[in-house]
Protein backbone atom coordinates (compact mmCIF):
# COMPACT_ATOMS: atom_id res chain seq x y z
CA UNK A 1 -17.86 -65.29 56.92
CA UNK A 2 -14.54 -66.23 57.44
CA UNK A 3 -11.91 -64.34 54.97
CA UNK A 4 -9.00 -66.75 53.50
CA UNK A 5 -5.40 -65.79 53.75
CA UNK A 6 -3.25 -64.84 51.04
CA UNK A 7 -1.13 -67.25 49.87
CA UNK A 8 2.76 -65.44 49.78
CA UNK A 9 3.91 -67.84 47.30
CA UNK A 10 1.33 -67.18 44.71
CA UNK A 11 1.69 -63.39 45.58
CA UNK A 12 5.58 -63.88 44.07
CA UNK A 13 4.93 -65.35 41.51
CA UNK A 14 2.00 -63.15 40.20
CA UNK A 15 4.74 -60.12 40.63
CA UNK A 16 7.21 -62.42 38.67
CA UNK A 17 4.79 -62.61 36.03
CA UNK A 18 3.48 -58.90 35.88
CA UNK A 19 7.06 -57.71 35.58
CA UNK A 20 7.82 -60.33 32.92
CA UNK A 21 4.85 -58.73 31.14
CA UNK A 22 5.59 -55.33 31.46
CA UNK A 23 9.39 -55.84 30.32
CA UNK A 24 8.22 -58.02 27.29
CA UNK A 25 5.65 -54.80 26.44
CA UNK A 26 8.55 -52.07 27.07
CA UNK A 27 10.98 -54.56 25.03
CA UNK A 28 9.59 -52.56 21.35
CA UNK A 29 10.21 -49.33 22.91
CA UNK A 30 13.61 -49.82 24.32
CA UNK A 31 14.74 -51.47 21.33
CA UNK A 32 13.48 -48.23 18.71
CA UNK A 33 14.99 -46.08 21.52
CA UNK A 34 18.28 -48.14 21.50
CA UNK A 35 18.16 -47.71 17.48
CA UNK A 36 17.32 -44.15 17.76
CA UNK A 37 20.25 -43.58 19.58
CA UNK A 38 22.19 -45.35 17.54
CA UNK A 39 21.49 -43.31 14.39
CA UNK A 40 21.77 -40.15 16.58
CA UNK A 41 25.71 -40.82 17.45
CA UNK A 42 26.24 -42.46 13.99
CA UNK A 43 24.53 -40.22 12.19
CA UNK A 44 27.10 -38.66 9.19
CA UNK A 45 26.27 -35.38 10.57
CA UNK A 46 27.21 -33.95 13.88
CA UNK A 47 24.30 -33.01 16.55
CA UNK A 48 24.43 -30.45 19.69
CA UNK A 49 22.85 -29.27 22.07
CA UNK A 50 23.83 -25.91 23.32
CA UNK A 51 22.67 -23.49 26.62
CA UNK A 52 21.78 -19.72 26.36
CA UNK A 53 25.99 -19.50 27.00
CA UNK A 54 27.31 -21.82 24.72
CA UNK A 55 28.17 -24.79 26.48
CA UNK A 56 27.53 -28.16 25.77
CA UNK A 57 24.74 -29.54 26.71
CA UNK A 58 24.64 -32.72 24.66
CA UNK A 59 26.38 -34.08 21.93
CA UNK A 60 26.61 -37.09 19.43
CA UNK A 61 29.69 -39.03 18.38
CA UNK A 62 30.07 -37.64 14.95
CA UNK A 63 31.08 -34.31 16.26
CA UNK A 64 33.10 -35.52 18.84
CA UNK A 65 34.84 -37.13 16.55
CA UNK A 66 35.52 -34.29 14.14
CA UNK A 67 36.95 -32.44 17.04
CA UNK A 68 39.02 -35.35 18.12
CA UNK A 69 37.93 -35.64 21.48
CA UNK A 70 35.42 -37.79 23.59
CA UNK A 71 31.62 -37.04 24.84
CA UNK A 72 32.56 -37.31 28.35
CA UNK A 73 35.19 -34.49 27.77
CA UNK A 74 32.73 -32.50 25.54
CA UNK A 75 29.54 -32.70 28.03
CA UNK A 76 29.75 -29.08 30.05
CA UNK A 77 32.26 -27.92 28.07
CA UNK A 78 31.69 -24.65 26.23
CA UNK A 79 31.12 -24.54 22.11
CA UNK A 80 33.52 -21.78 21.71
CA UNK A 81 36.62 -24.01 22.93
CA UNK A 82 36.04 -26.24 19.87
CA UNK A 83 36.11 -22.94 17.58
CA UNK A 84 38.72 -21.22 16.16
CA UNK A 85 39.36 -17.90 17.44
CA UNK A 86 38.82 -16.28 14.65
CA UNK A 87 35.29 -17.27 14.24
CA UNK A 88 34.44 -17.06 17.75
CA UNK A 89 32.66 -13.51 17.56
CA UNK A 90 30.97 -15.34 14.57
CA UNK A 91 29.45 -17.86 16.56
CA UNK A 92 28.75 -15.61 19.19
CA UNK A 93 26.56 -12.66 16.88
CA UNK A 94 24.93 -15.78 15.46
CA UNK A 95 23.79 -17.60 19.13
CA UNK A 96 23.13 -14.00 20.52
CA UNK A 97 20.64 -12.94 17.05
CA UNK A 98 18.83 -16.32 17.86
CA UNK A 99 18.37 -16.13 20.91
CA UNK A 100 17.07 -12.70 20.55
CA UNK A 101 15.02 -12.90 17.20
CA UNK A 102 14.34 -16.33 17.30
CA UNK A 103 14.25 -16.33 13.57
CA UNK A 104 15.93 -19.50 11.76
CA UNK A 105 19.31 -19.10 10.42
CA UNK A 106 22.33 -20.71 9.38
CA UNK A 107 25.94 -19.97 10.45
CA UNK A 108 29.49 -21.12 8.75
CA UNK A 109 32.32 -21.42 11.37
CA UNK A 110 35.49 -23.26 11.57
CA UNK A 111 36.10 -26.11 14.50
CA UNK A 112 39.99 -27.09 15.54
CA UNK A 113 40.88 -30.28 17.13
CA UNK A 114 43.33 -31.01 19.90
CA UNK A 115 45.56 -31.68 16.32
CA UNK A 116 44.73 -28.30 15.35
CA UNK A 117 43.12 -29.13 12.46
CA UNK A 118 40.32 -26.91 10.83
CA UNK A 119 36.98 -28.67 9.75
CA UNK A 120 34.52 -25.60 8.28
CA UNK A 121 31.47 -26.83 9.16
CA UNK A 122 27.60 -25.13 9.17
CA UNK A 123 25.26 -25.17 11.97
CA UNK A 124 21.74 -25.19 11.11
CA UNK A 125 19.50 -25.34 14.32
CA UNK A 126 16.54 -24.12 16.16
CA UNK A 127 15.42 -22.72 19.37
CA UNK A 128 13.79 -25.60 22.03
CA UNK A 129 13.00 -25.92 25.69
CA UNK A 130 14.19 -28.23 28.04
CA UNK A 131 11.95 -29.59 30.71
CA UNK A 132 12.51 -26.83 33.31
CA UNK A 133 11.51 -24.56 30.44
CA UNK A 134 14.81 -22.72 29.49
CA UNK A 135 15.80 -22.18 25.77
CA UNK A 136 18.24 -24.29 24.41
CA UNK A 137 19.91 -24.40 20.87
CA UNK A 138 19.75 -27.93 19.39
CA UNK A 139 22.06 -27.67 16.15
CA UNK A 140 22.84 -29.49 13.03
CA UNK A 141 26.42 -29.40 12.38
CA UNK A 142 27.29 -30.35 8.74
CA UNK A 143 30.67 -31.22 7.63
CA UNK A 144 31.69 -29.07 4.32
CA UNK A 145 35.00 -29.88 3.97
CA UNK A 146 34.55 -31.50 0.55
CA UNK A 147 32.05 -28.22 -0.32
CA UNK A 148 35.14 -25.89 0.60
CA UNK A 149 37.75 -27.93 -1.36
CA UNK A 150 35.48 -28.02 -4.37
CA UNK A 151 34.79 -24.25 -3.85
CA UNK A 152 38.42 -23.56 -3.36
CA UNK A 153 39.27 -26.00 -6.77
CA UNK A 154 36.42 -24.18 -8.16
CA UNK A 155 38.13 -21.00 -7.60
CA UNK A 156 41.47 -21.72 -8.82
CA UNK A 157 40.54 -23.18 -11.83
CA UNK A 158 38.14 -19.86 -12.03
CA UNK A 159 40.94 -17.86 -11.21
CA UNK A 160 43.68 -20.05 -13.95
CA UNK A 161 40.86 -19.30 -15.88
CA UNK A 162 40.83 -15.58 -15.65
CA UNK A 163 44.50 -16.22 -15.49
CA UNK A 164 44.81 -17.43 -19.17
CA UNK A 165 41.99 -15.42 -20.28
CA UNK A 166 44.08 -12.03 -19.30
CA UNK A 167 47.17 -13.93 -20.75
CA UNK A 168 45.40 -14.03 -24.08
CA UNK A 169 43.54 -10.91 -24.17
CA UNK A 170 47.29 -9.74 -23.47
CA UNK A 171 48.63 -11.79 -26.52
CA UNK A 172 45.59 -10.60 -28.48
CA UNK A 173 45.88 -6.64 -27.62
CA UNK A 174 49.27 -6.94 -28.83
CA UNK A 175 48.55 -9.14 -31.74
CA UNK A 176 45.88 -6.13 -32.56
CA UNK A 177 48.64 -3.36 -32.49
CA UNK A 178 51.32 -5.84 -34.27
CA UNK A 179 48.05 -5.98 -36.67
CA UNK A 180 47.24 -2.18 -36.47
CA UNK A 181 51.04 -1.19 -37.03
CA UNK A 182 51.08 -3.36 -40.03
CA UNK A 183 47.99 -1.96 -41.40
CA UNK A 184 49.16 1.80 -40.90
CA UNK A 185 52.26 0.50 -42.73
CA UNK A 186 50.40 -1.30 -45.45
CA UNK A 187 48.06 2.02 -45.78
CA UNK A 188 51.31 3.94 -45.91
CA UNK A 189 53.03 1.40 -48.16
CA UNK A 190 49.81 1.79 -50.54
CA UNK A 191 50.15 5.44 -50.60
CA UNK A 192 53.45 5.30 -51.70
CA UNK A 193 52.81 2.94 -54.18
CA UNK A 194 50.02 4.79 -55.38
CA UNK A 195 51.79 7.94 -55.59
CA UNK A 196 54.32 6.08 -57.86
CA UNK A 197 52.35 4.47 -59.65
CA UNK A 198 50.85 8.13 -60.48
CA UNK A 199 54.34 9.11 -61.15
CA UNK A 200 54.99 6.29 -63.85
CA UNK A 201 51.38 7.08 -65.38
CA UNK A 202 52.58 10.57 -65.87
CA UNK A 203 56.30 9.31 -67.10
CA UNK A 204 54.33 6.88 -69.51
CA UNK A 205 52.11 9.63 -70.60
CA UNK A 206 54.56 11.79 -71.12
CA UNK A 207 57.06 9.00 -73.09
CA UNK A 208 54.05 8.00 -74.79
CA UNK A 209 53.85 12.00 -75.91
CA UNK A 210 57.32 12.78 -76.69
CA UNK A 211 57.03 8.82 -78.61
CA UNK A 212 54.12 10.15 -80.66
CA UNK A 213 55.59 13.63 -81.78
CA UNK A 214 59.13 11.81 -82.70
CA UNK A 215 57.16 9.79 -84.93
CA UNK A 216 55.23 12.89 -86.66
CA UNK A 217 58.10 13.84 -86.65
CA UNK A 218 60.31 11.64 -88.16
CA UNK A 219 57.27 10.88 -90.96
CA UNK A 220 57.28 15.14 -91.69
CA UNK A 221 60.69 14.80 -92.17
CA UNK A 222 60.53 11.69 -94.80
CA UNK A 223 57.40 13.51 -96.48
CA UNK A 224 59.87 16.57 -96.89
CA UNK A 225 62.90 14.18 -98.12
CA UNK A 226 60.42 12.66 -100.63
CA UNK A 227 59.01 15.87 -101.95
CA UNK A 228 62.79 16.81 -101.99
CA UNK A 229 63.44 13.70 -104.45
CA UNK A 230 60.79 14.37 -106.86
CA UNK A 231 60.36 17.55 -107.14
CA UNK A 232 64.31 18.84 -107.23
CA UNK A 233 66.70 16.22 -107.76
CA UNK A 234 63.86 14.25 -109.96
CA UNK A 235 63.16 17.25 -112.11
CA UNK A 236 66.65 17.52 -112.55
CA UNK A 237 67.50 14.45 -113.66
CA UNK A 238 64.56 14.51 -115.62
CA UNK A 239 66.10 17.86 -117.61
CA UNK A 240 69.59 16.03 -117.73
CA UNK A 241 67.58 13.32 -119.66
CA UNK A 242 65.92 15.38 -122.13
CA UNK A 243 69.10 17.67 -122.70
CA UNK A 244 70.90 14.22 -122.90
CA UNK A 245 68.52 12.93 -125.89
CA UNK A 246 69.54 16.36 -127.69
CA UNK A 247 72.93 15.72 -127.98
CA UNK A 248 72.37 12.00 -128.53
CA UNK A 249 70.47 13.54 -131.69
CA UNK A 250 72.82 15.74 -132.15
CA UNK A 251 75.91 13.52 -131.75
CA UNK A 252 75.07 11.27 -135.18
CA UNK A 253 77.27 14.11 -137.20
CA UNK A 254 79.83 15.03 -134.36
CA UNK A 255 82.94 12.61 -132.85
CA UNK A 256 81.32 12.23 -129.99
CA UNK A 257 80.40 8.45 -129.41
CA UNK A 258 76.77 8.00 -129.22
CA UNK A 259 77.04 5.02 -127.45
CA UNK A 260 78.83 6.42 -124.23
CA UNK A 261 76.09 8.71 -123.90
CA UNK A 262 73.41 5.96 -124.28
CA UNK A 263 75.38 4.33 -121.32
CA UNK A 264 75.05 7.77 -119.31
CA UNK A 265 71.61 8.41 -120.07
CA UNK A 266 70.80 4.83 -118.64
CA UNK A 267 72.64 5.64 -115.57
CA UNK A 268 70.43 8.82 -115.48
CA UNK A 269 67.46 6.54 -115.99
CA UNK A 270 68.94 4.01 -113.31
CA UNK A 271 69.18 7.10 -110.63
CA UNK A 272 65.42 8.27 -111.64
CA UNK A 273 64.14 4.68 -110.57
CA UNK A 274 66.00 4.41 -107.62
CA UNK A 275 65.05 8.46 -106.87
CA UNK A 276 61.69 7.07 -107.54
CA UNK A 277 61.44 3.94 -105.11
CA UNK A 278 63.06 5.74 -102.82
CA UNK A 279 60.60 8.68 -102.51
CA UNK A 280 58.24 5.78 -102.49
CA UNK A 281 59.58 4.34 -99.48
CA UNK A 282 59.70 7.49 -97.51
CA UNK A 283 56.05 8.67 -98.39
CA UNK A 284 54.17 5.63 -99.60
CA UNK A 285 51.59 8.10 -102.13
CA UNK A 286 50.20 4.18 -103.01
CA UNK A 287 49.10 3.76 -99.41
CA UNK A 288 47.27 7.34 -99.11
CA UNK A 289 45.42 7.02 -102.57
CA UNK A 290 45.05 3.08 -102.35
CA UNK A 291 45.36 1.71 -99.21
CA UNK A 292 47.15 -0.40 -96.84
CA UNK A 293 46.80 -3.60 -98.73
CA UNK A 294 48.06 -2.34 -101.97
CA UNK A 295 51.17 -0.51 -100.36
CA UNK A 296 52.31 -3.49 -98.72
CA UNK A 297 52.25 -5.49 -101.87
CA UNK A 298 53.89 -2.52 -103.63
CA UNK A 299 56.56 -2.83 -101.00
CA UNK A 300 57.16 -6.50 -101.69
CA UNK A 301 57.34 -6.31 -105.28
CA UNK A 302 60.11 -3.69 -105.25
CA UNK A 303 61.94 -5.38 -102.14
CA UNK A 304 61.81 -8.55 -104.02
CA UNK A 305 63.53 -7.26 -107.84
CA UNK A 306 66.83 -7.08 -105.16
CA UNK A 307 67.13 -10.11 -103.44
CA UNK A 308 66.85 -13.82 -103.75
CA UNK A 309 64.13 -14.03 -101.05
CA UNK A 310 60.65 -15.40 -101.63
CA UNK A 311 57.71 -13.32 -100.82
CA UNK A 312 54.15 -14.70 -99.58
CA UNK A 313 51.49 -12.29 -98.41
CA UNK A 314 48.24 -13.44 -97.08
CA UNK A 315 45.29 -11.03 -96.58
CA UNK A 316 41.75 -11.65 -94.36
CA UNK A 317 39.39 -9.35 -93.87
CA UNK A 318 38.09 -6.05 -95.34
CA UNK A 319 40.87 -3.48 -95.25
CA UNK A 320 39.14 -0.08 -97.30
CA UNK A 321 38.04 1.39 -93.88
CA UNK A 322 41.34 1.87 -91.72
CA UNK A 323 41.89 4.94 -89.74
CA UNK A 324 45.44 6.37 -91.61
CA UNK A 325 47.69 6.70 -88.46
CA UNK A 326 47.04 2.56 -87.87
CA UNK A 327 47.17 2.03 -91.41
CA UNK A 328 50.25 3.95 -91.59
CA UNK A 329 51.88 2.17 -88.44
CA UNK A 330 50.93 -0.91 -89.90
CA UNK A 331 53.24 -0.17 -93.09
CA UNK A 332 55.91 1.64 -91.22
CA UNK A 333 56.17 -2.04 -88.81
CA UNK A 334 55.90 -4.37 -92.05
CA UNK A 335 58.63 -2.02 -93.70
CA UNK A 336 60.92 -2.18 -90.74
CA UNK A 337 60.41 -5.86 -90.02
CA UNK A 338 61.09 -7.39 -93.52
CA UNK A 339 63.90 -4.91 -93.76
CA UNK A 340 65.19 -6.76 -91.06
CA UNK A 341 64.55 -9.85 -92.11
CA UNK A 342 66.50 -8.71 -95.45
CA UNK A 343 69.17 -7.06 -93.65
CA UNK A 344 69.85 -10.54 -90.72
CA UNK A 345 67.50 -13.26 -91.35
CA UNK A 346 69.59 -14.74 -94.24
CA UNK A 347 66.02 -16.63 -95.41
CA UNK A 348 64.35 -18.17 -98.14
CA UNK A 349 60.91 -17.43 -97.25
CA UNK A 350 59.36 -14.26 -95.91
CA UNK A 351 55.27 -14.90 -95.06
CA UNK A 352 53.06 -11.48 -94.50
CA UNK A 353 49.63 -12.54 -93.23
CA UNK A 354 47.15 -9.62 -92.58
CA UNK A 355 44.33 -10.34 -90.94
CA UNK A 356 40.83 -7.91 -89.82
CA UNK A 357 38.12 -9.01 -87.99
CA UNK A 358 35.18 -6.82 -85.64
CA UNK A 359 37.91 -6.45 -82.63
CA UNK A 360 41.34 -6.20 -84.07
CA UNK A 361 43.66 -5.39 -86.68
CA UNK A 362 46.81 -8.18 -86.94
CA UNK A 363 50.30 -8.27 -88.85
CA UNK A 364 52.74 -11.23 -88.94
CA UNK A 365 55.76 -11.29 -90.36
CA UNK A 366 57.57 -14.45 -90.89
CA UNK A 367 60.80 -15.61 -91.56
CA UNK A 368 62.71 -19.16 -91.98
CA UNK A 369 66.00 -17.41 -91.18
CA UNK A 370 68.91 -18.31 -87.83
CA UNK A 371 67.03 -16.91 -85.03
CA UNK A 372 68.28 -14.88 -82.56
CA UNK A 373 68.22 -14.32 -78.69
CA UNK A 374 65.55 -11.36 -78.25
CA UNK A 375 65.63 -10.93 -74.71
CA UNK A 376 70.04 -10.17 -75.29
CA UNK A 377 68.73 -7.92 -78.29
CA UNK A 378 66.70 -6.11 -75.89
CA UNK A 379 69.10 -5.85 -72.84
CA UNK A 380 71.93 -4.42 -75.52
CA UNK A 381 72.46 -0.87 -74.89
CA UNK A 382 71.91 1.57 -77.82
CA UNK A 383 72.57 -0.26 -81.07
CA UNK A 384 71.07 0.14 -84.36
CA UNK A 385 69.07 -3.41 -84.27
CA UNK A 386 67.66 -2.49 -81.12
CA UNK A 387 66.68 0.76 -82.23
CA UNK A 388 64.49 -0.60 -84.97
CA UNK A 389 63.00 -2.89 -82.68
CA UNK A 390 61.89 0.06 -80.45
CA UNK A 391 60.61 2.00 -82.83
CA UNK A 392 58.39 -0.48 -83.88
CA UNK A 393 57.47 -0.63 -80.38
CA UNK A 394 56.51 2.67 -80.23
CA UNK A 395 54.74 2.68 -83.57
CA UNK A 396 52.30 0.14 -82.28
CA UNK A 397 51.99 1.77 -78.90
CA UNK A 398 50.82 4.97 -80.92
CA UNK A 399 47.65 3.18 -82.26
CA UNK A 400 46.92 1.84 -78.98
CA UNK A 401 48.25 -1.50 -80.22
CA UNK A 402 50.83 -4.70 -79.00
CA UNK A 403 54.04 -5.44 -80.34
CA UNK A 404 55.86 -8.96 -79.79
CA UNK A 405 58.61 -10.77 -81.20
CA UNK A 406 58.95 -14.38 -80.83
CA UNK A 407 62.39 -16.12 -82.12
CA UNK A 408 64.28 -18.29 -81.35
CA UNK A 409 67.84 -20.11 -82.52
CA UNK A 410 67.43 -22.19 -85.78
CA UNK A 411 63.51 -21.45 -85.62
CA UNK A 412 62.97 -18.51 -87.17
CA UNK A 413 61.50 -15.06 -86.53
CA UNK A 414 57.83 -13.93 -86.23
CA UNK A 415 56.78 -10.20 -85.49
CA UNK A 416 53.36 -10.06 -84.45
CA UNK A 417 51.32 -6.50 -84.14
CA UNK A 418 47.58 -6.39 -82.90
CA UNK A 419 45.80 -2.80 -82.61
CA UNK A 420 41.92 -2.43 -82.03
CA UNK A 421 39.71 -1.61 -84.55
CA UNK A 422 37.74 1.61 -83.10
């Protein structure tokens, strides 16, 4: 059997066609390697490939671009020339622990550029073989410029932070001794004004002391006055009377004019009165056997038979059960005050209202008179007006009591006492 020849041309063409087949089935694979590579040079973060000593093995265009050079240029270079120096014997501890341990880890150097620029980047890689089997490092190297300006923003506003936070815990410490020196002064101040105010208590008590015993005082020495009146110069008068009346009786037969004595023994009669009311006024008997309310009419009965003024008293309350040294104040002020009013006022109308209730005991005295200033009364030195006015004062300050005046210019006059009733 005969065996037919080849024919060349067909041969060709079945080559032609094979290798048009095999391209069209490596076509998928060149193009995902083409893209591959693509995204391995463009990829945002830098990729090397690194020998047991450093150098460059391969190399995408990211980093070759941080480190402003080319991939040609890079490709056998060594790592370390891209480094700064001072992170060199970083790099170097880190490559030569990997190596050894072969235990992941990360490492934080700085590159430099032919500009000598600084880039802090990390490198985050692993151990591989290449195909004759010797270790290589294949690296990730990240970028973290922004990280380290946002760090370094971080730590100055951290550190402005702690900056302002001294500043004011400065201000505040010496805010606190500004504070704590005013408080030792205020403590002081208080002691001081404590320690005065201990003084005037004492000076009051004392005033109020020597105030009360003036008054007992003053009172004895009416009481002795008054006993002085009617018992001596009374009972004398009284026997000048009676001896008077003899030789009236006797003087009906003589030349002596009866009539002349009549006229003496009414002046004798005259003085007995007046010895009389005034042993009265000095020790009111009608206020120790009557009481307060009777005295002070008594008072304004006899005080009106010598003037043209008109009296009005006014009386609230139930006035039997009054301690005597209130009761007596309470007569002393009325006497004093209308006095006064006699005396100054120059009124029409004097108006006494007493008044008791459960709390307090209250006086008024009233007048329609001028006025006056008080508060130049008061500032006066020494004076007899002023001295009334301060004993009164004092007389309701005894009994525990207030004492105010209220006048004014073409309004009148009105004394007011209040004392508690116990």
């Amino acid at each position: 059997m005969t065996r037919k020849k080849d024919n060349p041309g067909s041969t060709t063409q079945s080559l032609i066609a094979g290798a048009a087949r095999s391209r069209r089935s490596r076509q998928p694979f060149l193009d995902r390697l083409e893209a591959l590579q693509d995204f391995y040079n463009f990829s945002p973060a830098g990729y090397v490939t690194l020998d047991g000593n450093g150098n460059i093995l391969d190399a995408n265009l990211t980093i070759s671009m941080m480190v402003n050079t080319t991939l040609a240029e890079m490709s056998g270079q060594s790592f370390y020339d891209y480094v700064h120096l001072d992170d060199r014997d970083t790099l170097y501890s880190y490559l030569r622990n990997l190596f050894k341990n072969k235990r992941h880890q990360i490492c934080e150097i700085r590159l430099q550029n032919a500009r000598k620029k600084m880039i802090p980047v990390v490198l985050d890689g692993l151990l591989a073989e290449d195909r004759k089997g010797r270790q290589i490092f294949r690296s990730v190297v990240m970028d973290i410029t922004e990280r380290k300006q946002m760090e370094t923003d971080l730590r100055r506003s951290r550190d402005g932070l702690e900056e302002q936070v001294r500043k004011r815990t400065a201000e505040l410490e010496k805010l606190n001794e500004a504070l704590r020196i005013e408080v030792e002064k205020r403590k002081k101040f208080e002691a001081d004004l404590k320690s005065q105010n201990k003084k005037i208590l004492k000076a009051q008590e004392r005033r109020k002391y020597l105030s009360k015993k003036l008054v007992e005082l003053l009172e004895k020495e009416r009481r002795a006055i008054a006993e002085s009146l009617h018992n001596d110069v009374g009972q004398i008068l009284a026997k000048l009377n009676m001896d008077l009346d003899d030789v009236i009786d006797a003087s009906e037969h003589a030349s002596i004019k009866a009539d002349a004595l009549v006229q003496v023994q009414n002046s004798i009669m005259k003085s007995m009165d007046y010895v009389s009311w005034l042993a009265g006024s000095l020790r009111p008997h009608i206020l120790e056997n009557l009481g307060l309310v009777p005295a002070i009419r008594n008072m304004l009965n006899k005080m009106k038979t010598n003037s043209n003024v008109r009296f009005h008293l006014h009386t609230q309350g139930d006035f039997l059960q009054i301690d005597d040294e209130k009761a007596l104040a309470i007569y002393r002020i009325t006497q004093e005050a209308v006095t006064n009013c006699l005396k100054h006022a120059r009124a029409e109308n004097i108006i006494v209202n007493l008044t008791r209730n459960d709390q307090f005991l209250s006086i008024t005295i009233d007048d329609d008179g001028p006025g006056f200033e008080y508060d130049k009364i008061s500032a006066q030195k020494g004076g007899k007006d002023k001295l009334g006015l301060i004993i009164m004062h004092e007389r309701a300050i005894q009994v525990g009591g207030e004492f105010r005046i209220k006048s004014r210019v073409g309004k009148g006059t009105r004394v007011i006492v209040e004392t508690p009733v116990e």
